[in-house]
C-alpha atoms as a PDB file:
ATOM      1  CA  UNK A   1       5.671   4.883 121.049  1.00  0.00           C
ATOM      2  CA  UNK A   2       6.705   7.924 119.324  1.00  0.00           C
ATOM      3  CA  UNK A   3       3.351   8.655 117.995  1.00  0.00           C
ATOM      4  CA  UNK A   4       2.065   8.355 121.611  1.00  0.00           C
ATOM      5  CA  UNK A   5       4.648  11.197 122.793  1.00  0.00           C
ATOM      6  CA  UNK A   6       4.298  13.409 119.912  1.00  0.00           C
ATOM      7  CA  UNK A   7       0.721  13.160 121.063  1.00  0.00           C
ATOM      8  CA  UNK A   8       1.597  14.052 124.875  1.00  0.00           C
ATOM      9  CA  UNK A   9       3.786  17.212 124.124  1.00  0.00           C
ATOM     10  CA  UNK A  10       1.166  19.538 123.080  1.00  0.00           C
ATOM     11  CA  UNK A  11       0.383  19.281 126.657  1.00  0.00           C
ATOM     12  CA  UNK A  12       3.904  21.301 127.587  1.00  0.00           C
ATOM     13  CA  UNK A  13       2.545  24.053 125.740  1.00  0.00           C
ATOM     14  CA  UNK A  14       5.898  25.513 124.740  1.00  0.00           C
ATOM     15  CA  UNK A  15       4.175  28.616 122.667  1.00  0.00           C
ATOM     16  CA  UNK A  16       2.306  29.655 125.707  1.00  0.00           C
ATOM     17  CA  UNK A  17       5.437  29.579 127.996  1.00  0.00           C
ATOM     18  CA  UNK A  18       6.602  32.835 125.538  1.00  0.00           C
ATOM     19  CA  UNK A  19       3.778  34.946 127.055  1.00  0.00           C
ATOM     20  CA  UNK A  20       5.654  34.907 130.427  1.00  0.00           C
ATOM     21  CA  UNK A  21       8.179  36.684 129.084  1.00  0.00           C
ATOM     22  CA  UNK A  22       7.814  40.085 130.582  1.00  0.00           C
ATOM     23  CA  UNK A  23       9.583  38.993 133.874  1.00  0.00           C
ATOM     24  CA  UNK A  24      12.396  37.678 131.916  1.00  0.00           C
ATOM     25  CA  UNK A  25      13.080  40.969 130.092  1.00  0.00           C
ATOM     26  CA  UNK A  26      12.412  43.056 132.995  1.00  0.00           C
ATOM     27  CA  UNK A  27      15.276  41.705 135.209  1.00  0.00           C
ATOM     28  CA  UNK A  28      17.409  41.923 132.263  1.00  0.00           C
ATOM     29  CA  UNK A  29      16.262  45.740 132.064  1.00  0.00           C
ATOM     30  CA  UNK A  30      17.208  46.592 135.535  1.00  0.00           C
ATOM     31  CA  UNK A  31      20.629  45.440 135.466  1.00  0.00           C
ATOM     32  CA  UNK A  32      22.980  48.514 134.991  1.00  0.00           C
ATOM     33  CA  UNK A  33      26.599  47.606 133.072  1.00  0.00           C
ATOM     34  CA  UNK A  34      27.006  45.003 130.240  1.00  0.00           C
ATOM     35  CA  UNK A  35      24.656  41.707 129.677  1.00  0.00           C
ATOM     36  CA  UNK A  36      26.355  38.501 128.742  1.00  0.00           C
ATOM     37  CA  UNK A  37      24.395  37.801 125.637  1.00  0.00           C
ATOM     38  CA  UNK A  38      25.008  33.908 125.547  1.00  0.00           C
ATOM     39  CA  UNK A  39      23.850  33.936 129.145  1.00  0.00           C
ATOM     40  CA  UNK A  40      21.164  35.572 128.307  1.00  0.00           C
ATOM     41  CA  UNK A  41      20.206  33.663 125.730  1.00  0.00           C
ATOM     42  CA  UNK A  42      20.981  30.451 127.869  1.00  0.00           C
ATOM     43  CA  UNK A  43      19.088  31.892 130.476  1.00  0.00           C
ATOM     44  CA  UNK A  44      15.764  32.603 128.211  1.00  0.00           C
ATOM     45  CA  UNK A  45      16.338  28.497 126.563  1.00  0.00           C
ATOM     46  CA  UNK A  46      16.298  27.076 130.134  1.00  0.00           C
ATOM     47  CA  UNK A  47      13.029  28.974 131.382  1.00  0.00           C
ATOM     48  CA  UNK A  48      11.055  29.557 128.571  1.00  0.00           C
ATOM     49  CA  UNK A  49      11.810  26.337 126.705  1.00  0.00           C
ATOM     50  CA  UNK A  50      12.137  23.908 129.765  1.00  0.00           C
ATOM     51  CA  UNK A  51      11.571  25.043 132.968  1.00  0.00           C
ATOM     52  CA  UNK A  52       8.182  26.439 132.048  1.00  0.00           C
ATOM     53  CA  UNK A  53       6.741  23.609 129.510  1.00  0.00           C
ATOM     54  CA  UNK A  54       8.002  21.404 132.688  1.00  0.00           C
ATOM     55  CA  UNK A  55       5.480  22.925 134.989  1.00  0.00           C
ATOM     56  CA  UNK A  56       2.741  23.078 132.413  1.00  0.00           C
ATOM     57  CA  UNK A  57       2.555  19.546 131.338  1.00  0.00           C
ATOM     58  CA  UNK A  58       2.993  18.703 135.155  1.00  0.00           C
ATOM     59  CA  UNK A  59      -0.527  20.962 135.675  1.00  0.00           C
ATOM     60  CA  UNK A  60      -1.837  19.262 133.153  1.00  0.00           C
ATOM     61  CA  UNK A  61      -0.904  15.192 134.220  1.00  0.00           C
ATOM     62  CA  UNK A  62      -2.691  16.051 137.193  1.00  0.00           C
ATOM     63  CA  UNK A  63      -5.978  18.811 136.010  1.00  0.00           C
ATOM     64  CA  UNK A  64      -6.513  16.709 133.509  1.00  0.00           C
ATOM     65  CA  UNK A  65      -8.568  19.519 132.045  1.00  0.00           C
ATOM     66  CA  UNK A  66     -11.424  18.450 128.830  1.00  0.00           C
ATOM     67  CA  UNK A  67     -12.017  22.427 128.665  1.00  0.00           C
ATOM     68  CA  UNK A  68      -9.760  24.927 127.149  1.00  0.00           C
ATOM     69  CA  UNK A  69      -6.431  25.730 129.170  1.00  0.00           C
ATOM     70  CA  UNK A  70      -3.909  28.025 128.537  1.00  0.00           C
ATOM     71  CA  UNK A  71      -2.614  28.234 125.052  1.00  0.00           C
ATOM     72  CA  UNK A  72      -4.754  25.364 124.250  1.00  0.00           C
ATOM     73  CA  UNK A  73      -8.775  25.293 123.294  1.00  0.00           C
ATOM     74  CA  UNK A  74      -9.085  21.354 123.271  1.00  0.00           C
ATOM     75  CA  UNK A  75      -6.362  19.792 125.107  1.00  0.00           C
ATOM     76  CA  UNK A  76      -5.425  16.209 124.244  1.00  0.00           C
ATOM     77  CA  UNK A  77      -6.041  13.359 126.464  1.00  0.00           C
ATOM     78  CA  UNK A  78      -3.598  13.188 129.452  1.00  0.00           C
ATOM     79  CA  UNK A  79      -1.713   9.659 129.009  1.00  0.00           C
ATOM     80  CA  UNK A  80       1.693   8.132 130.994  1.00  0.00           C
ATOM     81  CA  UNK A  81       3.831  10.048 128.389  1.00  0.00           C
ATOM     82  CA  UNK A  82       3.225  13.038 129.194  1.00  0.00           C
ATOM     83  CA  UNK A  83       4.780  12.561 132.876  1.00  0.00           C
ATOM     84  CA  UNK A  84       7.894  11.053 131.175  1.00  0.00           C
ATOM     85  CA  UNK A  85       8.194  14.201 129.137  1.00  0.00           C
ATOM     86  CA  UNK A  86       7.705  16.409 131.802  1.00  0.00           C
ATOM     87  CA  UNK A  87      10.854  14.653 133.614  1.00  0.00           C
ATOM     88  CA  UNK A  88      12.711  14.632 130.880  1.00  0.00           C
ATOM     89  CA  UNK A  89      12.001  18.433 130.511  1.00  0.00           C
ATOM     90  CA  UNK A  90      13.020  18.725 134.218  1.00  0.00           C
ATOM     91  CA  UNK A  91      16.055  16.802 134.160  1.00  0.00           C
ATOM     92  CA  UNK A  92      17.319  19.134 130.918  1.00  0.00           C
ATOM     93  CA  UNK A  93      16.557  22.345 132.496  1.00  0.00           C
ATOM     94  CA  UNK A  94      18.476  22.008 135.636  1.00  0.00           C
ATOM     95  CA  UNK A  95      21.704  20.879 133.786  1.00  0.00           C
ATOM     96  CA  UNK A  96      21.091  23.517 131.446  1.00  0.00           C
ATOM     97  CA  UNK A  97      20.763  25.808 134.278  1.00  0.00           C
ATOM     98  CA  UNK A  98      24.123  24.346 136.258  1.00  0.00           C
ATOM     99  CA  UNK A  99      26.268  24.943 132.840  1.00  0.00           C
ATOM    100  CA  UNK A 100      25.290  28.625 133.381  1.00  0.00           C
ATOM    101  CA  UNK A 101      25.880  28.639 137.398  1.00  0.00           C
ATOM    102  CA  UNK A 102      25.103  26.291 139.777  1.00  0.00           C
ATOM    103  CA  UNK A 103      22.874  28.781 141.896  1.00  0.00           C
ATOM    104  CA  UNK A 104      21.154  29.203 138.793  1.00  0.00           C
ATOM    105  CA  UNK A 105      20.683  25.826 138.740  1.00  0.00           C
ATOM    106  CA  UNK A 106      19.610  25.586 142.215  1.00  0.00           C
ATOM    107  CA  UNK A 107      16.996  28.245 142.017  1.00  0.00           C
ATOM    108  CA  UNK A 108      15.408  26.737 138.619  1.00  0.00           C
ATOM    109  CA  UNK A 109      15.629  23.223 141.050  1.00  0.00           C
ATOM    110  CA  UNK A 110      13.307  25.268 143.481  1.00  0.00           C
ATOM    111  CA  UNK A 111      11.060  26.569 141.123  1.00  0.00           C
ATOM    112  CA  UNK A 112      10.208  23.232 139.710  1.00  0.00           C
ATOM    113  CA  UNK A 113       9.441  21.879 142.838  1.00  0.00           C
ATOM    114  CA  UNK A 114       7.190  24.454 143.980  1.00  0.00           C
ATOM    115  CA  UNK A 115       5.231  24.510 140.678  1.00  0.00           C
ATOM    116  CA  UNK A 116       4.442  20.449 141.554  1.00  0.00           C
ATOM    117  CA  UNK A 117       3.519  21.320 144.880  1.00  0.00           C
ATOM    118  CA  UNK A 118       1.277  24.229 142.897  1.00  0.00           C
ATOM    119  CA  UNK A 119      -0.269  20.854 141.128  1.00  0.00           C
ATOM    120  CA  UNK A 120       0.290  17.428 143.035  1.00  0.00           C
ATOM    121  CA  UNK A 121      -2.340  15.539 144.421  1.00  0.00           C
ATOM    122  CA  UNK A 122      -0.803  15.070 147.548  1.00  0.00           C
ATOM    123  CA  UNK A 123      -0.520  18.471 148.121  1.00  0.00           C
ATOM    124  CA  UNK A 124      -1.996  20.397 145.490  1.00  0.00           C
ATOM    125  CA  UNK A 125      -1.711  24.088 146.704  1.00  0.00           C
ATOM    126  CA  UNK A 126      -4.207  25.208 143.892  1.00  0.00           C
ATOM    127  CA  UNK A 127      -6.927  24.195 145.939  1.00  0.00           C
ATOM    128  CA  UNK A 128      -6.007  27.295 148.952  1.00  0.00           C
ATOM    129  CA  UNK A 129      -6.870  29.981 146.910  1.00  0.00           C
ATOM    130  CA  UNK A 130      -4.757  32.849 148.846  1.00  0.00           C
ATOM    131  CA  UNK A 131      -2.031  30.116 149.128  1.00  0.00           C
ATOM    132  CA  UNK A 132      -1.785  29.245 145.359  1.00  0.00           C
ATOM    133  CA  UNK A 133      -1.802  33.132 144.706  1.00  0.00           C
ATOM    134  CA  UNK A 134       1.071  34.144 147.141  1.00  0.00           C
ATOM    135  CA  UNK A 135       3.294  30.885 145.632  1.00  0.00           C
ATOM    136  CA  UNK A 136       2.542  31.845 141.644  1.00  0.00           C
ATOM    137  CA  UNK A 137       2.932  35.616 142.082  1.00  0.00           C
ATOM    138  CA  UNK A 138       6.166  35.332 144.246  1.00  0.00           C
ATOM    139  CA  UNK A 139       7.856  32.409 141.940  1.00  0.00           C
ATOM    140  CA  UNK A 140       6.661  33.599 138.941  1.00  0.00           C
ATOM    141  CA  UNK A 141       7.480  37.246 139.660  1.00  0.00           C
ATOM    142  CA  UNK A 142      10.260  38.353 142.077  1.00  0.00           C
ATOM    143  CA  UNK A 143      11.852  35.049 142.416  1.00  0.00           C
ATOM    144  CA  UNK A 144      12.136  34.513 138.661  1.00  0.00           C
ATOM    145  CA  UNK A 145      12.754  38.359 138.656  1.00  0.00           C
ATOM    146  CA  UNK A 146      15.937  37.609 140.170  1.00  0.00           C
ATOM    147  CA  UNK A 147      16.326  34.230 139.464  1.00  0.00           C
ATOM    148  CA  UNK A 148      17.217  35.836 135.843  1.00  0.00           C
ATOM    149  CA  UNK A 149      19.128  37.932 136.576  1.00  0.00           C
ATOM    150  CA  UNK A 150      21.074  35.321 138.748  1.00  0.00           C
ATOM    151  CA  UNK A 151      21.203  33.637 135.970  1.00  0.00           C
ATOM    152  CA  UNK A 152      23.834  36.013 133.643  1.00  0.00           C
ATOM    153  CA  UNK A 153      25.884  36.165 136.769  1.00  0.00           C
ATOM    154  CA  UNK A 154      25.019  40.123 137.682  1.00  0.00           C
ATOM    155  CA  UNK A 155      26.862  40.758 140.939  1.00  0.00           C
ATOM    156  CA  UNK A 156      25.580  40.362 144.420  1.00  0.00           C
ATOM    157  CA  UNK A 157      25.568  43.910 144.689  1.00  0.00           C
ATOM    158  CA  UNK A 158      23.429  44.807 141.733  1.00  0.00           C
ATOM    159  CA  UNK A 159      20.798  42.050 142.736  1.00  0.00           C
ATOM    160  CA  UNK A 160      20.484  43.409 146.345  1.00  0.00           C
ATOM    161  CA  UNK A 161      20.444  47.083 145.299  1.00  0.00           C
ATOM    162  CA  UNK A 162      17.025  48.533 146.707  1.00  0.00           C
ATOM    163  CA  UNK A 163      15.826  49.646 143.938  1.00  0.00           C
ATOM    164  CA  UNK A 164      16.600  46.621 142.271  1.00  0.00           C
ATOM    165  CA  UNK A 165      14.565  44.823 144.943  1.00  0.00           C
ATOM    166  CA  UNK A 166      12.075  47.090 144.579  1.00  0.00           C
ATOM    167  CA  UNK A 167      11.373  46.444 140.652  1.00  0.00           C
ATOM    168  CA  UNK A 168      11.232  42.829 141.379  1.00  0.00           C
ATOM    169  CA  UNK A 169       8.594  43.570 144.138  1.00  0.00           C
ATOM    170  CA  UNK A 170       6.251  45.301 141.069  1.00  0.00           C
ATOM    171  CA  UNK A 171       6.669  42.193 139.020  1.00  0.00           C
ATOM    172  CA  UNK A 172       5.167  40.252 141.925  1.00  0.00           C
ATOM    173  CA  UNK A 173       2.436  43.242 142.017  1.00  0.00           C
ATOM    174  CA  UNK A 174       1.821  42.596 138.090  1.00  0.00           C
ATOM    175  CA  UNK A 175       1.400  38.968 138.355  1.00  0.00           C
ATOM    176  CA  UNK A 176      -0.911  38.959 141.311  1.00  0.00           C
ATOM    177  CA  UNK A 177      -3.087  41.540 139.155  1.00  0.00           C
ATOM    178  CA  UNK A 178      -2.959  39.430 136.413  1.00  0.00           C
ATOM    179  CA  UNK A 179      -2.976  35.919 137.273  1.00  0.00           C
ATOM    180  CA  UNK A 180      -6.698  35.496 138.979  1.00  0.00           C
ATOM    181  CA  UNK A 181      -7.738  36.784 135.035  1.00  0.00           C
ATOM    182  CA  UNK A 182      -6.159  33.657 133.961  1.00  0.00           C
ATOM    183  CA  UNK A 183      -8.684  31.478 135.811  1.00  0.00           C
ATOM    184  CA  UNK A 184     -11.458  33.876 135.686  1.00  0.00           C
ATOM    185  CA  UNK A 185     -12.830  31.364 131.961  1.00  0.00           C
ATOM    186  CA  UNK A 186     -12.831  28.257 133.944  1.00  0.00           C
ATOM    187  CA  UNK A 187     -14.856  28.749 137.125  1.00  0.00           C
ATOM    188  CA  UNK A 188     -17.028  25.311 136.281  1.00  0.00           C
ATOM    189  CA  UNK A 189     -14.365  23.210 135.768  1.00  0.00           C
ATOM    190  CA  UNK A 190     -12.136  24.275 139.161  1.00  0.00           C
ATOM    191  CA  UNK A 191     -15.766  24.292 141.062  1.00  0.00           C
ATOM    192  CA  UNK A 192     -16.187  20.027 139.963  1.00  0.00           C
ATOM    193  CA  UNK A 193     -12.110  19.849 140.577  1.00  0.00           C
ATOM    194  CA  UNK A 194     -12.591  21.187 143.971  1.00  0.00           C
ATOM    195  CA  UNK A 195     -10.377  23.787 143.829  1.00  0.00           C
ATOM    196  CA  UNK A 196     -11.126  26.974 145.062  1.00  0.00           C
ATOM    197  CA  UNK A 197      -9.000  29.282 143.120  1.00  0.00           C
ATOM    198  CA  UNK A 198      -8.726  33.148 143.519  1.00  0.00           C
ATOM    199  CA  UNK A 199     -10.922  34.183 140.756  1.00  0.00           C
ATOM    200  CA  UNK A 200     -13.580  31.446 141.584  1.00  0.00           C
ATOM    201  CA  UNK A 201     -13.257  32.940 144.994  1.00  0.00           C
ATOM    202  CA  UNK A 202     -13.645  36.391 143.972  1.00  0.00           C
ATOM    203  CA  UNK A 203     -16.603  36.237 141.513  1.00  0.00           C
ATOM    204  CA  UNK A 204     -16.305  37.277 137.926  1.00  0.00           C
ATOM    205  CA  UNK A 205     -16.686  41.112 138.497  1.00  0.00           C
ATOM    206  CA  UNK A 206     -14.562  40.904 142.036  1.00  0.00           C
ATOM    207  CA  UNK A 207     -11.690  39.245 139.624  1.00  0.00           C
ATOM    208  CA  UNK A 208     -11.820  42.082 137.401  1.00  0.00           C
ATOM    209  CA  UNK A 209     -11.250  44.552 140.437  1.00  0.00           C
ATOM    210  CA  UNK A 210      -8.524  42.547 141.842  1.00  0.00           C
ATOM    211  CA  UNK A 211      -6.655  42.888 138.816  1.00  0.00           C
ATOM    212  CA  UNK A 212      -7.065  46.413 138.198  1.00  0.00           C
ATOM    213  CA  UNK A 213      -6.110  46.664 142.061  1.00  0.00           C
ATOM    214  CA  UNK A 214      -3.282  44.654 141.600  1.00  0.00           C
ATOM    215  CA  UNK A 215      -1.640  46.115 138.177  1.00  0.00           C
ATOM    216  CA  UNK A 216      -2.266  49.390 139.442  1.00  0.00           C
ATOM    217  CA  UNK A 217      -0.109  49.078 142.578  1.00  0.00           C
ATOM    218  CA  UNK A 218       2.392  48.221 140.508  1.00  0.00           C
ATOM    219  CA  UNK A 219       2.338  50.687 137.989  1.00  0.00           C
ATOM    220  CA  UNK A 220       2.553  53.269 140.792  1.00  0.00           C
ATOM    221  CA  UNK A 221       5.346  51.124 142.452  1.00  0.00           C
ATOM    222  CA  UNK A 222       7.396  50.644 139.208  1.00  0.00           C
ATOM    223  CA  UNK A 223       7.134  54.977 138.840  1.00  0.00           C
ATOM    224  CA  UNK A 224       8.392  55.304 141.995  1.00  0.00           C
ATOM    225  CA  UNK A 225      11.442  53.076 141.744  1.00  0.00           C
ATOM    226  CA  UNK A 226      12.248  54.836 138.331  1.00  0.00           C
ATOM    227  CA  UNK A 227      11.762  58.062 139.642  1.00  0.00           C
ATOM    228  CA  UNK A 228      14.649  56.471 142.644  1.00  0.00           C
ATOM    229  CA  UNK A 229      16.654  55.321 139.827  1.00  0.00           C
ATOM    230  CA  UNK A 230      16.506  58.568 137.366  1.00  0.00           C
ATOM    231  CA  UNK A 231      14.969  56.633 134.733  1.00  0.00           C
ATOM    232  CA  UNK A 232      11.986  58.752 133.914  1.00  0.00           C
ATOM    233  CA  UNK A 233      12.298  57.684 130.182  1.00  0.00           C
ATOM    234  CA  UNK A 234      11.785  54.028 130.925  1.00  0.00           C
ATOM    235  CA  UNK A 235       8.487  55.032 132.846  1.00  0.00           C
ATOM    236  CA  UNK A 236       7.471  56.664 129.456  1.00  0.00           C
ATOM    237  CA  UNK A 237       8.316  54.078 127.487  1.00  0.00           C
ATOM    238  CA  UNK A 238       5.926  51.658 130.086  1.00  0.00           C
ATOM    239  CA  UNK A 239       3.389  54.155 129.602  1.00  0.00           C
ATOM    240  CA  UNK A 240       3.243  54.332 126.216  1.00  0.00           C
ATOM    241  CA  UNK A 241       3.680  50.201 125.932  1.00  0.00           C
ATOM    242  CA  UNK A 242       0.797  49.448 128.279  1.00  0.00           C
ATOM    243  CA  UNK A 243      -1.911  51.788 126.461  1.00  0.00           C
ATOM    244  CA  UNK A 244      -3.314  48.826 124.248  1.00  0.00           C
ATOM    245  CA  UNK A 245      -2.904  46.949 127.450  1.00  0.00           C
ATOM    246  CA  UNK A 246      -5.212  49.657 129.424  1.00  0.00           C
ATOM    247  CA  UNK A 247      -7.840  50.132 126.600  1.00  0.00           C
ATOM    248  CA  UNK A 248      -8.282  46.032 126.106  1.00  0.00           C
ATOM    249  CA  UNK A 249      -8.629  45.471 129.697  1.00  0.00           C
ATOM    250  CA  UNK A 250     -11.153  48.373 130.270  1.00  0.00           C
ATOM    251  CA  UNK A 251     -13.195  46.860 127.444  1.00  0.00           C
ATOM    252  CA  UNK A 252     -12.818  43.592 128.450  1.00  0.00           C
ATOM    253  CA  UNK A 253     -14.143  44.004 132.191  1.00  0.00           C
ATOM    254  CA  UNK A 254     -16.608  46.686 131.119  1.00  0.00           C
ATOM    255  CA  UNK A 255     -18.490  43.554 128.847  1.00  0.00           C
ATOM    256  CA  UNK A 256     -17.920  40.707 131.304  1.00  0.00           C
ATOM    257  CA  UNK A 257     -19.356  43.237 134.293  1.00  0.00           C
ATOM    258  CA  UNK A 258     -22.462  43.213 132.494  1.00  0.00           C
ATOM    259  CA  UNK A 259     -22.276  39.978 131.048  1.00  0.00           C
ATOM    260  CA  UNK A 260     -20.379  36.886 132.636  1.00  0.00           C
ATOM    261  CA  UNK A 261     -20.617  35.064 129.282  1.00  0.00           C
ATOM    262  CA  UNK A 262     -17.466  37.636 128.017  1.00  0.00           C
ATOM    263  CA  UNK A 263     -15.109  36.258 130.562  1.00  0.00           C
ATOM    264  CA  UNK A 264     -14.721  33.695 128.052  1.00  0.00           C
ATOM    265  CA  UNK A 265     -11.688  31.475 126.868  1.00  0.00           C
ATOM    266  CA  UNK A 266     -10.804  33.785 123.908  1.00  0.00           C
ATOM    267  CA  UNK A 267     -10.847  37.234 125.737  1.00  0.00           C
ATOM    268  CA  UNK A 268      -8.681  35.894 128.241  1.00  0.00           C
ATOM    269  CA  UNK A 269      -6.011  34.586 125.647  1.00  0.00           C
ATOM    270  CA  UNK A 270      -6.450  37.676 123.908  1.00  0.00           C
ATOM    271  CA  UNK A 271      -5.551  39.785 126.921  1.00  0.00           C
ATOM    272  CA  UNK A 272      -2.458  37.259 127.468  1.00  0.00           C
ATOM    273  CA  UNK A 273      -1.308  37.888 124.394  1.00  0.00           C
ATOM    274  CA  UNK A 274      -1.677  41.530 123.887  1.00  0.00           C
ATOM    275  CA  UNK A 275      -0.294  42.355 127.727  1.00  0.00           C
ATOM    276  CA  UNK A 276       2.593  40.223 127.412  1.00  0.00           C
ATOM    277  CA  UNK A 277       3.974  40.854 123.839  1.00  0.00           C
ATOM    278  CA  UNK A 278       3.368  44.901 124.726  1.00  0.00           C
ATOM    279  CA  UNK A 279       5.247  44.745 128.303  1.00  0.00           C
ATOM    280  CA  UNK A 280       8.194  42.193 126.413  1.00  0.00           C
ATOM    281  CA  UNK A 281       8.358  44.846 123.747  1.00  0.00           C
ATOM    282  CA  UNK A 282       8.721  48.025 126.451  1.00  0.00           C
ATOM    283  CA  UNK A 283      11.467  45.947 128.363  1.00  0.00           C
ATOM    284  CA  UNK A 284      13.566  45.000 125.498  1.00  0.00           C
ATOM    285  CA  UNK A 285      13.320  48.907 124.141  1.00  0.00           C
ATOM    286  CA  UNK A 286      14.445  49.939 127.896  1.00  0.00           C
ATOM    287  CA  UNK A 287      17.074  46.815 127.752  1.00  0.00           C
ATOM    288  CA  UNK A 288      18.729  48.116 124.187  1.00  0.00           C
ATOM    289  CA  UNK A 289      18.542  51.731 124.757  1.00  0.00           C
ATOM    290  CA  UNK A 290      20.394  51.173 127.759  1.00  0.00           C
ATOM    291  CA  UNK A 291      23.225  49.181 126.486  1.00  0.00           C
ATOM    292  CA  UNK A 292      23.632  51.777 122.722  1.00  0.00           C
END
């Protein structure tokens, strides 16, 4: 039995839930006055280590993917133990979340259930491909924007501030540039699934647009709502973060524009892993200078 869930919880894909860590340390860079580290720290255990593998192995009881997903290039065989871990996963990141605050809690409640609805059979939203889009980029950018920040109890106040709302608005904007380049490797597989996602939608070189569409917006976005906030030296540092970012992407839509074949598994983890470790890094710089 334990052999058969040791088997199963590759399919959480803990490791990959790190690369959606931008959103986490950009609501922790907005807030003005002192963090609560513990919270913090709670706050990052109960997303990135629960909440998140939750929703992945959930995707993956009901995909059932035999191609390469998202942190993982040959998925395991989807068996009952995987749904048992995912509830178990559930069930610890909602208490997790109320021993931090029990809005917290709530919202991480919410978020789970609209990442099954993202998935279930019954409903499935991944198969409406604006649908799907405007639930991930809203849940897994503003709402979890401020569903962080929530979380380390920063006041009312600071959470409704405009500009505030504003920088939560630009992580929405980043996700929905980024998130159609997630599916943009596995266009055969949705096609036989019957789900129509964004990027399938859009074509390979109409994804690549999107995104640049998309990211752009919020680039421009984000230097306006510094500019609002007098924080021209966190737009620097973004800047100066995001070059790799710029240059891989560039490359990476240049080759798949003139050949599909390069929207490929590997390039798209690649640019996952180069985009979100750069963008953590810029956040946490703006977080600690901040707080010296």
């Amino acid at each position: 039995m334990l052999l058969a869930y040791r088997r199963a919880l590759p399919l959480l894909r803990i490791p990959f839930s790190i690369y959606l860590m931008p959103v986490y340390w950009f609501g922790l860079s907005a807030l003005r006055g002192p963090i609560d580290v513990a919270r913090a720290v709670g706050v990052f255990v109960v997303l990135h280590l629960l909440a998140y593998p939750a929703s992945n192995g959930y995707n993956s009881y009901y995909d059932r993917d035999e191609g390469s997903i998202g942190g993982l290039k040959r998925p395991p065989k989807v068996s009952e133990e995987l749904i048992h871990l995912v509830w178990l996963f559930d069930t610890l990141a909602v208490v997790g979340a109320a021993l931090l605050s029990p809005l917290f809690a709530v919202l991480v409640a919410v978020y789970l259930l609209v990442s099954k609805a993202y998935s279930y059979e019954g409903i499935r939203l991944k198969k409406y491909p604006f649908l799907s889009t405007a639930v991930v980029v809203v849940f897994q950018g503003a709402f979890t924007f401020l569903m962080t920040q929530v979380g380390v109890c920063a006041s009312q106040a600071t959470i409704l501030e405009p500009t505030n709302l504003l920088l939560a608005l630009v992580s929405t904007l980043f996700l929905c540039g980024s998130y159609p380049l997630t599916q943009v490797y596995q266009h055969q597989e949705d096609r036989q699934r019957g789900d129509q996602t964004l990027s399938l939608w859009l074509g390979i070189r109409g994804t690549f647009v999107f995104a640049a569409v998309g990211l752009l917006s919020g680039a421009v976005l984000m230097g306006v709502a510094y500019w609002l906030r007098d924080e021209i030296r966190n737009l620097l540092i973004f800047l100066v973060a995001t070059g790799p970012v710029v240059f891989l992407f560039t490359r990476w839509a240049w080759a798949a524009w003139h050949h599909p074949a390069a929207a490929d598994y590997e390039r798209t983890m690649r640019m996952n892993q180069v985009s979100s470790l750069c963008l953590s890094a810029a956040f946490a710089l703006m977080l600690l200078l901040a707080h010296l």
